[in-house]
PDB file of N, CA and C in Angstrom:
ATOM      1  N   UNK A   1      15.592  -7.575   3.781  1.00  0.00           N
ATOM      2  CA  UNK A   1      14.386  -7.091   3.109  1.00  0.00           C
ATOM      3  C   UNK A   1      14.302  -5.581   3.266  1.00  0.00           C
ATOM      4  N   UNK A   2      14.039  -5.168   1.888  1.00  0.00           N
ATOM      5  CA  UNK A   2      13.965  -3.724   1.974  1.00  0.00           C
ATOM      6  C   UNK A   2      12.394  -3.383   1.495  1.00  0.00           C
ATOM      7  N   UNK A   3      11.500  -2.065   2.012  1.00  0.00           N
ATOM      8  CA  UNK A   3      11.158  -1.614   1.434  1.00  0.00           C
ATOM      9  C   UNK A   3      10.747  -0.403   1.738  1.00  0.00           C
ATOM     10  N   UNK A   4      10.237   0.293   0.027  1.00  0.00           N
ATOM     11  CA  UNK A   4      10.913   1.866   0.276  1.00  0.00           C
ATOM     12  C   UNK A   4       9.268   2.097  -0.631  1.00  0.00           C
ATOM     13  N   UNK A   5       8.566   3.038   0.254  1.00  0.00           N
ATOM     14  CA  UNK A   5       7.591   3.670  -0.136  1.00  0.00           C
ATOM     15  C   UNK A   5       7.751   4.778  -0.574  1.00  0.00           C
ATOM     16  N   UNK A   6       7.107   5.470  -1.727  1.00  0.00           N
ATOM     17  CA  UNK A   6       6.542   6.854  -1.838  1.00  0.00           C
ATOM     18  C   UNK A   6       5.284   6.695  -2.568  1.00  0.00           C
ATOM     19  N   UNK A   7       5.430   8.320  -2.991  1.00  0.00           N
ATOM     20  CA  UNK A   7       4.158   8.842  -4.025  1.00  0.00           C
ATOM     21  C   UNK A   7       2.984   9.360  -3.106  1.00  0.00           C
ATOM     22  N   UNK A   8       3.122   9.434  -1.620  1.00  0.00           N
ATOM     23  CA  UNK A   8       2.300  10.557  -0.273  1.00  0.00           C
ATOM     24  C   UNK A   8       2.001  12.129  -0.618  1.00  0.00           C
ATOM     25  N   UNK A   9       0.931  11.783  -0.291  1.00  0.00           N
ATOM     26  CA  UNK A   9       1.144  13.877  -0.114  1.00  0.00           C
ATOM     27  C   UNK A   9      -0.128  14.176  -0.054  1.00  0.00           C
ATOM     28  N   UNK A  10      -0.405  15.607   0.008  1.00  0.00           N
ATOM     29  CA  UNK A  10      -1.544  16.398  -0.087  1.00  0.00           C
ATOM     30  C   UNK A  10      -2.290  16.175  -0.676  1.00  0.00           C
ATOM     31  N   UNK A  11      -3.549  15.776  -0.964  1.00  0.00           N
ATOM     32  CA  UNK A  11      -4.752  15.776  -2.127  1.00  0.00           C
ATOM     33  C   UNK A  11      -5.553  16.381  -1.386  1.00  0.00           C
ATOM     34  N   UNK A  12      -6.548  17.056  -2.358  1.00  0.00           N
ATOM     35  CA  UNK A  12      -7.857  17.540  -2.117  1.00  0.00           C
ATOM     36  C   UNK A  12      -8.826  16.352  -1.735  1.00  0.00           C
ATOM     37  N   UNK A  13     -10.114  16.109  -1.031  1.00  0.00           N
ATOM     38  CA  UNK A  13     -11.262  15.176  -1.409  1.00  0.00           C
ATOM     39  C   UNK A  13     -11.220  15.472  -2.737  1.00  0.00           C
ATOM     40  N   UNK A  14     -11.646  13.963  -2.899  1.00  0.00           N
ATOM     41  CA  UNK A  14     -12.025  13.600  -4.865  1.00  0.00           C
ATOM     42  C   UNK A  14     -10.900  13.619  -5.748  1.00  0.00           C
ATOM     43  N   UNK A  15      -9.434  13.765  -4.818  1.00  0.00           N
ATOM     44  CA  UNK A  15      -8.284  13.593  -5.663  1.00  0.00           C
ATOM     45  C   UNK A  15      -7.408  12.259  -6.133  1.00  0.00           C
ATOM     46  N   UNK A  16      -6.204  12.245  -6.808  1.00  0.00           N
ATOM     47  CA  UNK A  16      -5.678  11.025  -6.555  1.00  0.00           C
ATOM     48  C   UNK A  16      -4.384  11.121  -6.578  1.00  0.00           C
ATOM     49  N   UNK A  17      -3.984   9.928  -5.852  1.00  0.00           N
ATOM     50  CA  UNK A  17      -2.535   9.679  -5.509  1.00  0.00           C
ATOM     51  C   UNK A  17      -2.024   8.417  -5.756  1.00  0.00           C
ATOM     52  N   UNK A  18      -1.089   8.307  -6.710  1.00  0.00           N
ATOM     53  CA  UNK A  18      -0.559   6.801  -6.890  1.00  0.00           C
ATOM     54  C   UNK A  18       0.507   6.460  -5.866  1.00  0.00           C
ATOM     55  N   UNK A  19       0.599   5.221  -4.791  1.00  0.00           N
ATOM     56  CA  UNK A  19       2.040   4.778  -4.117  1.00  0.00           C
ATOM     57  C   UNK A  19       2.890   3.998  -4.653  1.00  0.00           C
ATOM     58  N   UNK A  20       3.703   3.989  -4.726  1.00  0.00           N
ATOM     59  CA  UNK A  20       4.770   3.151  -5.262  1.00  0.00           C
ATOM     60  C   UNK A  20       5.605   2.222  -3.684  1.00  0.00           C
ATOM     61  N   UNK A  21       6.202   1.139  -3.903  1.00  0.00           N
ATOM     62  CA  UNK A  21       6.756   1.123  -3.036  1.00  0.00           C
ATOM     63  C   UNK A  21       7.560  -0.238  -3.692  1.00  0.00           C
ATOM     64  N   UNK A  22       9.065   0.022  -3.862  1.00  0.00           N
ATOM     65  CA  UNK A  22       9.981  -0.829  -4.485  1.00  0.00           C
ATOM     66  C   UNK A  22      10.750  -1.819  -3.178  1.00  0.00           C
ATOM     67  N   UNK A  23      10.683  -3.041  -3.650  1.00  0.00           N
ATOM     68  CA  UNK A  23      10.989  -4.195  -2.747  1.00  0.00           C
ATOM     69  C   UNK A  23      12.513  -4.597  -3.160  1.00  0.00           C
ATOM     70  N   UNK A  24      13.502  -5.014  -2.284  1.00  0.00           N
ATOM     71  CA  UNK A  24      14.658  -5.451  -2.443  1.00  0.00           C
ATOM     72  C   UNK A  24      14.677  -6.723  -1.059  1.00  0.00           C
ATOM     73  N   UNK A  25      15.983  -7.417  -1.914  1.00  0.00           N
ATOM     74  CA  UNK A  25      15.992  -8.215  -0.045  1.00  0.00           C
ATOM     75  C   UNK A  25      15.390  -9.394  -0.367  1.00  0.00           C
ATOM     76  N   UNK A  26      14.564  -9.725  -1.354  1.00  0.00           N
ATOM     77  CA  UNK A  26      13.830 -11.073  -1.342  1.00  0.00           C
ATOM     78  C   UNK A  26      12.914 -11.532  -2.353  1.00  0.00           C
ATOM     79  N   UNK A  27      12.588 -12.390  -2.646  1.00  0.00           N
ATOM     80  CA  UNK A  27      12.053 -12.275  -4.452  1.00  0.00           C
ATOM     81  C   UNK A  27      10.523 -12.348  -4.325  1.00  0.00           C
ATOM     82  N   UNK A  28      10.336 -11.118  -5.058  1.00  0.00           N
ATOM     83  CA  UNK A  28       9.196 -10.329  -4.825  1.00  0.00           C
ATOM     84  C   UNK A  28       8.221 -10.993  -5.866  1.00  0.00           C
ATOM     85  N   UNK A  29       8.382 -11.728  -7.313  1.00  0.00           N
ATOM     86  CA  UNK A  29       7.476 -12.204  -8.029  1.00  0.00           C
ATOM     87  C   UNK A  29       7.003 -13.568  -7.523  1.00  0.00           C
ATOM     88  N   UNK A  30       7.631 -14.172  -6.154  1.00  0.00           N
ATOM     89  CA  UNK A  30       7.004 -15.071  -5.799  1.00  0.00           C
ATOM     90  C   UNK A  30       5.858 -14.887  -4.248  1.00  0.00           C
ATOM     91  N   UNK A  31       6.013 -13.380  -4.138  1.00  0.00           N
ATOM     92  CA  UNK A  31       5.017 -12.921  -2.811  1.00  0.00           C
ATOM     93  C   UNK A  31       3.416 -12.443  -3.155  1.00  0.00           C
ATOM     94  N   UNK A  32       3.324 -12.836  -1.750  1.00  0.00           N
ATOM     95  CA  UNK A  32       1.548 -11.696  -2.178  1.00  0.00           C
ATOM     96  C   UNK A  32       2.248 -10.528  -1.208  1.00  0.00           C
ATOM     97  N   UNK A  33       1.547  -9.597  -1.997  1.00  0.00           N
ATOM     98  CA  UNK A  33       2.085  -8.288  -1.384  1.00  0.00           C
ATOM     99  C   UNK A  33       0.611  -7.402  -0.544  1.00  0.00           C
ATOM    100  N   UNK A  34       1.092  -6.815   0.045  1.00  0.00           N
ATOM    101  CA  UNK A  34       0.139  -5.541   0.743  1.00  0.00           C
ATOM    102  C   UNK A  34       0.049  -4.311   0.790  1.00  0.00           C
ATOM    103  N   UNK A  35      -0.805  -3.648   0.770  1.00  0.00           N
ATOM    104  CA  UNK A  35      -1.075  -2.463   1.527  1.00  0.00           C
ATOM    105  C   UNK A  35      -1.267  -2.530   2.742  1.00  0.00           C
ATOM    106  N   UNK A  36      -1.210  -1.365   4.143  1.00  0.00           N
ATOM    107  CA  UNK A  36      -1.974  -1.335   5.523  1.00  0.00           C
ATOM    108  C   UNK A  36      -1.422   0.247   5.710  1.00  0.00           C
ATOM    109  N   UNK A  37      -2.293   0.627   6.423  1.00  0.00           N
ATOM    110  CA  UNK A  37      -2.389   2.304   6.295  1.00  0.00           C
ATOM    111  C   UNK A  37      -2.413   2.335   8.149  1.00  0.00           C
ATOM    112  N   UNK A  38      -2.264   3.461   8.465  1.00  0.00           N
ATOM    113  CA  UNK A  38      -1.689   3.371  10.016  1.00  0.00           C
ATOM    114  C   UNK A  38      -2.230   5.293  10.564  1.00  0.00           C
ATOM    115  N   UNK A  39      -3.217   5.105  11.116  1.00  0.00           N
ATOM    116  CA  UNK A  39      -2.979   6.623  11.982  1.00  0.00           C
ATOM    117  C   UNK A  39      -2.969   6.376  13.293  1.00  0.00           C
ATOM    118  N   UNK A  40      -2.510   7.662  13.540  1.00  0.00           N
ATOM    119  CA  UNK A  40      -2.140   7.483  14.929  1.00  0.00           C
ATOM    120  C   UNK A  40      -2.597   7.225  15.965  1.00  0.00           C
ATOM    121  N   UNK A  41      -1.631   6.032  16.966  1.00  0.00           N
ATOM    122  CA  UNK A  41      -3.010   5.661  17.961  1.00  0.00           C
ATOM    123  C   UNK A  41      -3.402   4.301  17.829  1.00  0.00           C
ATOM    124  N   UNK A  42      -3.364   3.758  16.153  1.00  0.00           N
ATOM    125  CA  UNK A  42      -4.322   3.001  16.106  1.00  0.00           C
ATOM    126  C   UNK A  42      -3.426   1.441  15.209  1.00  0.00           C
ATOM    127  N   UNK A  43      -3.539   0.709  15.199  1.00  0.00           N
ATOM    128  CA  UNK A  43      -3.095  -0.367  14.298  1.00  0.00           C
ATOM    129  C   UNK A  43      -3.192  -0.139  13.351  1.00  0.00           C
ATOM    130  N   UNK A  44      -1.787  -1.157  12.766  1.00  0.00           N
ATOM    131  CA  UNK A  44      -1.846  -0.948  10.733  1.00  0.00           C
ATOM    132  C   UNK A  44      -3.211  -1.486  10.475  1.00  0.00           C
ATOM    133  N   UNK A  45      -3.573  -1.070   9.304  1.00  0.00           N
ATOM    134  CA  UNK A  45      -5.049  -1.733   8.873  1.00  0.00           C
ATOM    135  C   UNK A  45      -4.450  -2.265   7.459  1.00  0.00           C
ATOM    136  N   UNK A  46      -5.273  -3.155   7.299  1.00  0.00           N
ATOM    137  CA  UNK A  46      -4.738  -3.961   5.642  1.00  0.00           C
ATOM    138  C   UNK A  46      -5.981  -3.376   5.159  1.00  0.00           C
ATOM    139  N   UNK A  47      -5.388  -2.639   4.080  1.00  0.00           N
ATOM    140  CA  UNK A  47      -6.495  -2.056   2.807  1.00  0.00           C
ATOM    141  C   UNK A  47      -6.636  -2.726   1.469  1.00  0.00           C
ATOM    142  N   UNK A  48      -5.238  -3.236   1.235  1.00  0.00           N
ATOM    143  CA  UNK A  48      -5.438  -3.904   0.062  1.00  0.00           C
ATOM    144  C   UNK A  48      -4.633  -5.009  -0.222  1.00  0.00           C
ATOM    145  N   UNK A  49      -4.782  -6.278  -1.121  1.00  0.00           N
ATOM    146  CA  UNK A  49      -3.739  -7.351  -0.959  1.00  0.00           C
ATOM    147  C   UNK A  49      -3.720  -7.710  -2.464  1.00  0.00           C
ATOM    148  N   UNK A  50      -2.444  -8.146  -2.729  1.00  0.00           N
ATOM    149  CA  UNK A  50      -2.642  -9.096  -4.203  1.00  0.00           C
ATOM    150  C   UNK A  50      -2.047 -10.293  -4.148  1.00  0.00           C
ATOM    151  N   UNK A  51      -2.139 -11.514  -4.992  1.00  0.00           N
ATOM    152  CA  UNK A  51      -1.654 -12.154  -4.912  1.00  0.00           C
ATOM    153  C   UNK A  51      -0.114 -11.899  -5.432  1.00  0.00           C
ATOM    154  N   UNK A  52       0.448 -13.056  -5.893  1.00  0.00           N
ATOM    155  CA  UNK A  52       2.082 -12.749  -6.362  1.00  0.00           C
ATOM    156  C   UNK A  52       2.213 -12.424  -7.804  1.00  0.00           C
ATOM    157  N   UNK A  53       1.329 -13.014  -8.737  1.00  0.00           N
ATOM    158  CA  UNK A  53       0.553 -13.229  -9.759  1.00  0.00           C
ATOM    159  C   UNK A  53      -0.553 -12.211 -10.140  1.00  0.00           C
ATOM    160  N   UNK A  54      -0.643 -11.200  -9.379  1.00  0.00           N
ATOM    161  CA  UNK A  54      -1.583 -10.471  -9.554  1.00  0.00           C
ATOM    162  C   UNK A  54      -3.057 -11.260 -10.065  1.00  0.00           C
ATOM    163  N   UNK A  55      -3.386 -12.341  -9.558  1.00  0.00           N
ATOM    164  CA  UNK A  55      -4.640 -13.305 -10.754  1.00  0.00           C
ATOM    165  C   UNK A  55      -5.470 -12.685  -8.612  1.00  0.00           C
ATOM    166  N   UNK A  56      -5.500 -12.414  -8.146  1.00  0.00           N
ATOM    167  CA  UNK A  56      -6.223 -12.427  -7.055  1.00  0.00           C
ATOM    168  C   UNK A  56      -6.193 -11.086  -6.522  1.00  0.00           C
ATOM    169  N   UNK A  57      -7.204  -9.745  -6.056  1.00  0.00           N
ATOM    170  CA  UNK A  57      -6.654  -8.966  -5.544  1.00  0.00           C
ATOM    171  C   UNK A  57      -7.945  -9.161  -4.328  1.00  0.00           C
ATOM    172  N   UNK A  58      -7.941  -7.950  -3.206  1.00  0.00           N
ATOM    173  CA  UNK A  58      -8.941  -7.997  -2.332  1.00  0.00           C
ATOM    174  C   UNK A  58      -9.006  -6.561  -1.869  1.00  0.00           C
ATOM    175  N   UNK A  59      -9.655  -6.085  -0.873  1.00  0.00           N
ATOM    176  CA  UNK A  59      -9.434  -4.653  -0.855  1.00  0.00           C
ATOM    177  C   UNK A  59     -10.661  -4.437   0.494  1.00  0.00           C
ATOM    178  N   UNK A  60     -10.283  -3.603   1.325  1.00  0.00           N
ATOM    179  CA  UNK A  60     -11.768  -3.411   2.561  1.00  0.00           C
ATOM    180  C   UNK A  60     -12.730  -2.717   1.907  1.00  0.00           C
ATOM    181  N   UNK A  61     -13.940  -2.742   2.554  1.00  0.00           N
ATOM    182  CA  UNK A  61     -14.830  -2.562   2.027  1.00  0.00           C
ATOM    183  C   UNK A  61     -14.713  -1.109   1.431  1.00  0.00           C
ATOM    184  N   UNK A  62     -14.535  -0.044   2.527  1.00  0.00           N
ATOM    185  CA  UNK A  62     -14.294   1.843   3.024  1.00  0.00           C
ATOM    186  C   UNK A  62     -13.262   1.806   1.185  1.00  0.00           C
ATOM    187  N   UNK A  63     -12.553   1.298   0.739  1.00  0.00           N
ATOM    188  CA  UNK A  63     -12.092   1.555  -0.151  1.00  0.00           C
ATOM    189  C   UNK A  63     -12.174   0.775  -1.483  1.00  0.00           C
ATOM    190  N   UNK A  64     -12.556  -0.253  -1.782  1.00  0.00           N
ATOM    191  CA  UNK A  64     -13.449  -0.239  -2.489  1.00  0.00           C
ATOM    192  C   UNK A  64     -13.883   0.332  -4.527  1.00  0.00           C
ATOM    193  N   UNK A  65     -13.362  -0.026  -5.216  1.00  0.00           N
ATOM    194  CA  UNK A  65     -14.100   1.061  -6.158  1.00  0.00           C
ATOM    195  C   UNK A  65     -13.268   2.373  -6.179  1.00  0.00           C
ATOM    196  N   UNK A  66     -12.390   2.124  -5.221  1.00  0.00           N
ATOM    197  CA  UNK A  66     -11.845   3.688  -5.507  1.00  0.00           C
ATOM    198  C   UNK A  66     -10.430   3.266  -5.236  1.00  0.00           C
ATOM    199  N   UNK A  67      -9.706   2.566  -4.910  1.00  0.00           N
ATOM    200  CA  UNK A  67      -8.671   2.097  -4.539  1.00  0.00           C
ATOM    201  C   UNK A  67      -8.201   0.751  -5.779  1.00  0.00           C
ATOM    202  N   UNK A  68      -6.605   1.205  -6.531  1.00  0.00           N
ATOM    203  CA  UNK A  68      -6.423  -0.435  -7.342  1.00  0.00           C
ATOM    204  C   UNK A  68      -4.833  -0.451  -6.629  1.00  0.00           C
ATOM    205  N   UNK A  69      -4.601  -2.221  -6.415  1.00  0.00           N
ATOM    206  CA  UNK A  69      -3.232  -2.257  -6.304  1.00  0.00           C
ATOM    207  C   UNK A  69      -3.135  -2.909  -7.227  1.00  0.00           C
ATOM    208  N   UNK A  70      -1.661  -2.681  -7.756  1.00  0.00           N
ATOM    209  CA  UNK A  70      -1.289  -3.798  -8.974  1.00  0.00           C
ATOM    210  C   UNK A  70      -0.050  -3.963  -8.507  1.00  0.00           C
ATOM    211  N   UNK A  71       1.281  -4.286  -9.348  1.00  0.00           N
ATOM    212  CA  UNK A  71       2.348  -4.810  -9.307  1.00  0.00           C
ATOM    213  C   UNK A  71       2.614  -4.986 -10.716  1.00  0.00           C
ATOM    214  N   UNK A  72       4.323  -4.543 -10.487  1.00  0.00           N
ATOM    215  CA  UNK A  72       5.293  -5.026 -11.760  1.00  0.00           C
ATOM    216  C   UNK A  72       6.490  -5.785 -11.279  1.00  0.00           C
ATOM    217  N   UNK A  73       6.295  -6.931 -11.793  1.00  0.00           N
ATOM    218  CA  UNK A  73       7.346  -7.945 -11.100  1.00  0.00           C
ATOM    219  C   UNK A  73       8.633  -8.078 -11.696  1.00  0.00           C
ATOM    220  N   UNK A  74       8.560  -7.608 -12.735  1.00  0.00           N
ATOM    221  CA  UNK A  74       9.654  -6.784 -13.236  1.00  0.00           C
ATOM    222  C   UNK A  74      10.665  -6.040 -12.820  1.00  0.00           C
ATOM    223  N   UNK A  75       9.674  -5.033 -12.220  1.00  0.00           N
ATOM    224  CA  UNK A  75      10.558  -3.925 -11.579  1.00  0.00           C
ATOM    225  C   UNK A  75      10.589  -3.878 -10.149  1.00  0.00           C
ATOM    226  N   UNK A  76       9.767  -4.905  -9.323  1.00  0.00           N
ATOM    227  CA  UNK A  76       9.831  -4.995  -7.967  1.00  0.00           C
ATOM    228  C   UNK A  76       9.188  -4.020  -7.491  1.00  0.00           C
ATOM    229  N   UNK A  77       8.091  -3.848  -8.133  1.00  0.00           N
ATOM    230  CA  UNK A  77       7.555  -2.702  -7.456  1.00  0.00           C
ATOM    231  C   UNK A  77       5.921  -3.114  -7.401  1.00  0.00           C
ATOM    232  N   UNK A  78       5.437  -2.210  -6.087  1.00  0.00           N
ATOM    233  CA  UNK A  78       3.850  -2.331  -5.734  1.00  0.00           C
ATOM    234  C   UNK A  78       3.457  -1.177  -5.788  1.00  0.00           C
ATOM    235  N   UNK A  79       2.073  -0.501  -6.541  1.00  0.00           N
ATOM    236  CA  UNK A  79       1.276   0.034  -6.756  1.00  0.00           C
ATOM    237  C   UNK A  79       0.324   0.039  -5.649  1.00  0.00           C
ATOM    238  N   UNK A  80      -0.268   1.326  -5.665  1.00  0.00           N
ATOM    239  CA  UNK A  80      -1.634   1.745  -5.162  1.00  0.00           C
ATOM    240  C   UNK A  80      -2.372   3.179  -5.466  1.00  0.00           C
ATOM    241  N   UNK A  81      -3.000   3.118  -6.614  1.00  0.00           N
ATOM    242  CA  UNK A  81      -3.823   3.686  -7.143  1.00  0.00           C
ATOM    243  C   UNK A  81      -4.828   4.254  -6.229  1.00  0.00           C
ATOM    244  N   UNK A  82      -5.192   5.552  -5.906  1.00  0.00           N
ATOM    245  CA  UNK A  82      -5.800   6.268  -5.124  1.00  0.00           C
ATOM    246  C   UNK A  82      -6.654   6.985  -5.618  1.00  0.00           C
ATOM    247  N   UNK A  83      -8.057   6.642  -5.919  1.00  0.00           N
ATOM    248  CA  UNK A  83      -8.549   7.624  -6.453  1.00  0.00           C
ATOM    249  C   UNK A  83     -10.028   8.305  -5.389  1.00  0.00           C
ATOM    250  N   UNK A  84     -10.714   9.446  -6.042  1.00  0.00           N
ATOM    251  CA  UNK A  84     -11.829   9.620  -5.237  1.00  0.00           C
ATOM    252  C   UNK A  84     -11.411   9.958  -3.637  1.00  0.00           C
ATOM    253  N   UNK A  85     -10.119  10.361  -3.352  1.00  0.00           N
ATOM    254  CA  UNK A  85     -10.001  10.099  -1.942  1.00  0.00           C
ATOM    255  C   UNK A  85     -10.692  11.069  -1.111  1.00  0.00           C
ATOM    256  N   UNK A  86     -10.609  10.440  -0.127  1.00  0.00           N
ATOM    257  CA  UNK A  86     -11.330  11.052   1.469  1.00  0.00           C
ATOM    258  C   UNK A  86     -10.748  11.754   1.978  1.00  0.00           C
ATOM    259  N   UNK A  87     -11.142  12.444   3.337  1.00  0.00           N
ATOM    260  CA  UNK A  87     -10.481  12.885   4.513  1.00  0.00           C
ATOM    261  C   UNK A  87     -10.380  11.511   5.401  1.00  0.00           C
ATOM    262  N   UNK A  88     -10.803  10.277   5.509  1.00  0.00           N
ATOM    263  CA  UNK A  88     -10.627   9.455   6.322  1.00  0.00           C
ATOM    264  C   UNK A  88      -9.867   8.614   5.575  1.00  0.00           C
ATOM    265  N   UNK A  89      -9.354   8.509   4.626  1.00  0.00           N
ATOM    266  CA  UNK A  89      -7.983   7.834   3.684  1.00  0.00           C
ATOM    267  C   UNK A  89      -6.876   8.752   4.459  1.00  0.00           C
ATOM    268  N   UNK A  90      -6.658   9.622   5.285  1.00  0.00           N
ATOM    269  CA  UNK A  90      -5.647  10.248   5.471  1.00  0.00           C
ATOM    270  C   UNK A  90      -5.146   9.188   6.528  1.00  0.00           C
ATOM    271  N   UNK A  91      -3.458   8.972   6.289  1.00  0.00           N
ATOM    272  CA  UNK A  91      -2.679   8.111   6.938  1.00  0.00           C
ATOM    273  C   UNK A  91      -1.486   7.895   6.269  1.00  0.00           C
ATOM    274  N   UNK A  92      -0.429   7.003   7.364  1.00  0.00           N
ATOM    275  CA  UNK A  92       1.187   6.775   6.694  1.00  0.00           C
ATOM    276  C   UNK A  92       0.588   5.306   6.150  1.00  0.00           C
ATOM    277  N   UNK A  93       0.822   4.854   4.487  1.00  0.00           N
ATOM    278  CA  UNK A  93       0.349   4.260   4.123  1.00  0.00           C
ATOM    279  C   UNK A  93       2.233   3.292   3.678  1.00  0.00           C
ATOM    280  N   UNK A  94       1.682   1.794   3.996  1.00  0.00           N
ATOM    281  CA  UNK A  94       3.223   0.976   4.289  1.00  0.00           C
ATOM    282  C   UNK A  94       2.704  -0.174   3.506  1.00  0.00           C
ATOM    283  N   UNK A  95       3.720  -1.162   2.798  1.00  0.00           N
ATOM    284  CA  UNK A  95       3.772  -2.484   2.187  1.00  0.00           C
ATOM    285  C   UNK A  95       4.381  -3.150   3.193  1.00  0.00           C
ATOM    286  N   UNK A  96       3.544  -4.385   2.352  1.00  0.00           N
ATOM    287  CA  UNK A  96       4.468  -5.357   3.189  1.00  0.00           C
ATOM    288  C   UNK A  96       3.896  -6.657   2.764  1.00  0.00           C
ATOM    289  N   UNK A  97       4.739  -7.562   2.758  1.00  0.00           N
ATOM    290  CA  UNK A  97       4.660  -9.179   2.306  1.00  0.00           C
ATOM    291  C   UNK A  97       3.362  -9.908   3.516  1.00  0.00           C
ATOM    292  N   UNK A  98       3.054 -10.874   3.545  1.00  0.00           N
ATOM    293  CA  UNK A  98       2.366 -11.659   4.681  1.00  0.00           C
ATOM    294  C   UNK A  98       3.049 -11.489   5.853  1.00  0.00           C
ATOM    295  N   UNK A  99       2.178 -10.815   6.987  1.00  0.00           N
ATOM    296  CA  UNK A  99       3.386 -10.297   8.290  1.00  0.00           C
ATOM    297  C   UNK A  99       2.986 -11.948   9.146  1.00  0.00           C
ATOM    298  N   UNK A 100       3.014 -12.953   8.601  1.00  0.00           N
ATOM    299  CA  UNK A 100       3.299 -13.840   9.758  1.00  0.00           C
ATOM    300  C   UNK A 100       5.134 -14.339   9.025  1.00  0.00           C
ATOM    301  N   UNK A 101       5.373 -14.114   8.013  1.00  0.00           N
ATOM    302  CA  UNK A 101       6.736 -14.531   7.442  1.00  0.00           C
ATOM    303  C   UNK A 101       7.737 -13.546   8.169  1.00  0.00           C
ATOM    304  N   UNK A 102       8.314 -14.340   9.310  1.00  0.00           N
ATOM    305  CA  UNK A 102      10.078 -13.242   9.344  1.00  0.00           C
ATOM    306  C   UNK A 102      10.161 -12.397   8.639  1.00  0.00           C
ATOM    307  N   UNK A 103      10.391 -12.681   7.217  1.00  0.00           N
ATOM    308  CA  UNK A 103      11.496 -11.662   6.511  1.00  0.00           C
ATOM    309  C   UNK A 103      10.617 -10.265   6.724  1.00  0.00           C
ATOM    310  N   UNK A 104       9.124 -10.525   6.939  1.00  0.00           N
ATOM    311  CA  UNK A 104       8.406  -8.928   6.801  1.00  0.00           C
ATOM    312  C   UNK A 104       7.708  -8.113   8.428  1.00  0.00           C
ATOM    313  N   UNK A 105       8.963  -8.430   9.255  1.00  0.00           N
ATOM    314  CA  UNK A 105       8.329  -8.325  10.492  1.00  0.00           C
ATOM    315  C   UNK A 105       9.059  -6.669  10.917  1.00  0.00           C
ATOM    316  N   UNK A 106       9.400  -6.316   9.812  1.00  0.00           N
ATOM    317  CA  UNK A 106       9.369  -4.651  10.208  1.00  0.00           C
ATOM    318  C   UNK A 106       8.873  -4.001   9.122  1.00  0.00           C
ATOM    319  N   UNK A 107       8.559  -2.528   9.269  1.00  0.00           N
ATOM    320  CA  UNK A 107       8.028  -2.402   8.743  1.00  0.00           C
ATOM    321  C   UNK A 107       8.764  -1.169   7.877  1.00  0.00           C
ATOM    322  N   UNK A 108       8.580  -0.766   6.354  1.00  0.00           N
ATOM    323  CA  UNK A 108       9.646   0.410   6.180  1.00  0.00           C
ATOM    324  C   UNK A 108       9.257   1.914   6.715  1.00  0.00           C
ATOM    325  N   UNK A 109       9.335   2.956   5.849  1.00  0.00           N
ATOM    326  CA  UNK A 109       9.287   4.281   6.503  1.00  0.00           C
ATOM    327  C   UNK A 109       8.304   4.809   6.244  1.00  0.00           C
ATOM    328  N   UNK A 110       7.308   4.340   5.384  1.00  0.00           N
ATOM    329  CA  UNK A 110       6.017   4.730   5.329  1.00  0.00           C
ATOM    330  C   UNK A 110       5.714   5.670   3.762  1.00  0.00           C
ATOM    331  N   UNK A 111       4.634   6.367   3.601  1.00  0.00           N
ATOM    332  CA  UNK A 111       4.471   7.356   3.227  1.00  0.00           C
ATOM    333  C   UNK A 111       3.231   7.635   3.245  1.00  0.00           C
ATOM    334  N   UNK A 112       3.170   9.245   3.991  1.00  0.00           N
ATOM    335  CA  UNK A 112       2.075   9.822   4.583  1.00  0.00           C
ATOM    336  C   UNK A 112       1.442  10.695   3.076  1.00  0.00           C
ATOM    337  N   UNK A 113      -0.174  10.008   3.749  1.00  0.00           N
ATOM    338  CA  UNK A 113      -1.222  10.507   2.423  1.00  0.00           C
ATOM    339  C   UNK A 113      -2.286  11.494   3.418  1.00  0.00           C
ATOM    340  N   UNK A 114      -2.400  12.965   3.059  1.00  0.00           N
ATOM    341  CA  UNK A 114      -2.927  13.838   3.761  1.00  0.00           C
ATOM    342  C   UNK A 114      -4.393  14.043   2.808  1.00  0.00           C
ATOM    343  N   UNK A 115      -4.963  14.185   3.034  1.00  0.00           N
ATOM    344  CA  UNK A 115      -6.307  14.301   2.060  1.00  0.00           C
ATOM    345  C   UNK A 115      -7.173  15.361   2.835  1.00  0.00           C
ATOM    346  N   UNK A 116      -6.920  16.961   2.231  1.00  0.00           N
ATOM    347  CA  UNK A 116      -7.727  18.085   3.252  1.00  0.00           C
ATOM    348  C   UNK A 116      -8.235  18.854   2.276  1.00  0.00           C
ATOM    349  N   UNK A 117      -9.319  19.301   2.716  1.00  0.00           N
ATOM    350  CA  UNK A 117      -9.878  20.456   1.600  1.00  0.00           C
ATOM    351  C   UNK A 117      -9.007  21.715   2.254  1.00  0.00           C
TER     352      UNK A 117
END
């Protein structure tokens, strides 16, 4: 199982940032996929989830209205739409399948979302 995040970086508050993060290693149109965002110090947090099907999504509260994940199962790839962001959205933001399944018990390389005026 591979996966490879980007689309991180600098935003202003009130900016946006789309993540991408392309899955290999295991068949991705039959997973629910994730978001979980990580600063330092502290545990991954799950921000956002979809089903495999995209017919289900969920999202924490702090993001909300300002945050979409989608998916193209097509292309093996997971979305996360960033909009409106914060200074407390700042973090290395990671995918990942259901972490009680083996195949997703590491995690990939991240990609760090800085959000500073």
């Amino acid at each position: 199982v591979q996966l490879v995040e980007s689309g991180g970086g600098l935003a202003q508050p009130g900016g946006s940032l789309r993540l991408s993060c392309v899955a290999s290693g295991f068949t991705f149109s039959t997973h629910d996929m994730r978001w979980y965002r990580q600063t330092p110090g502290q545990e991954h947090e799950l921000v956002a989830s979809s089903t495999s099907t995209s017919s289900r999504t969920n999202y924490i509260d702090s993001v909300k209205g300002r945050f979409t994940i989608s998916r193209d199962n097509d292309k093996n790839t997971l979305y996360l739409q960033m909009n409106d962001l914060k200074v407390e959205d700042t973090a290395f933001y990671y995918c990942s399948g259901p972490r009680y399944l083996p195949i997703f018990a590491s995690w990939g390389q991240g990609t760090q979302v800085t959000v500073s005026a």
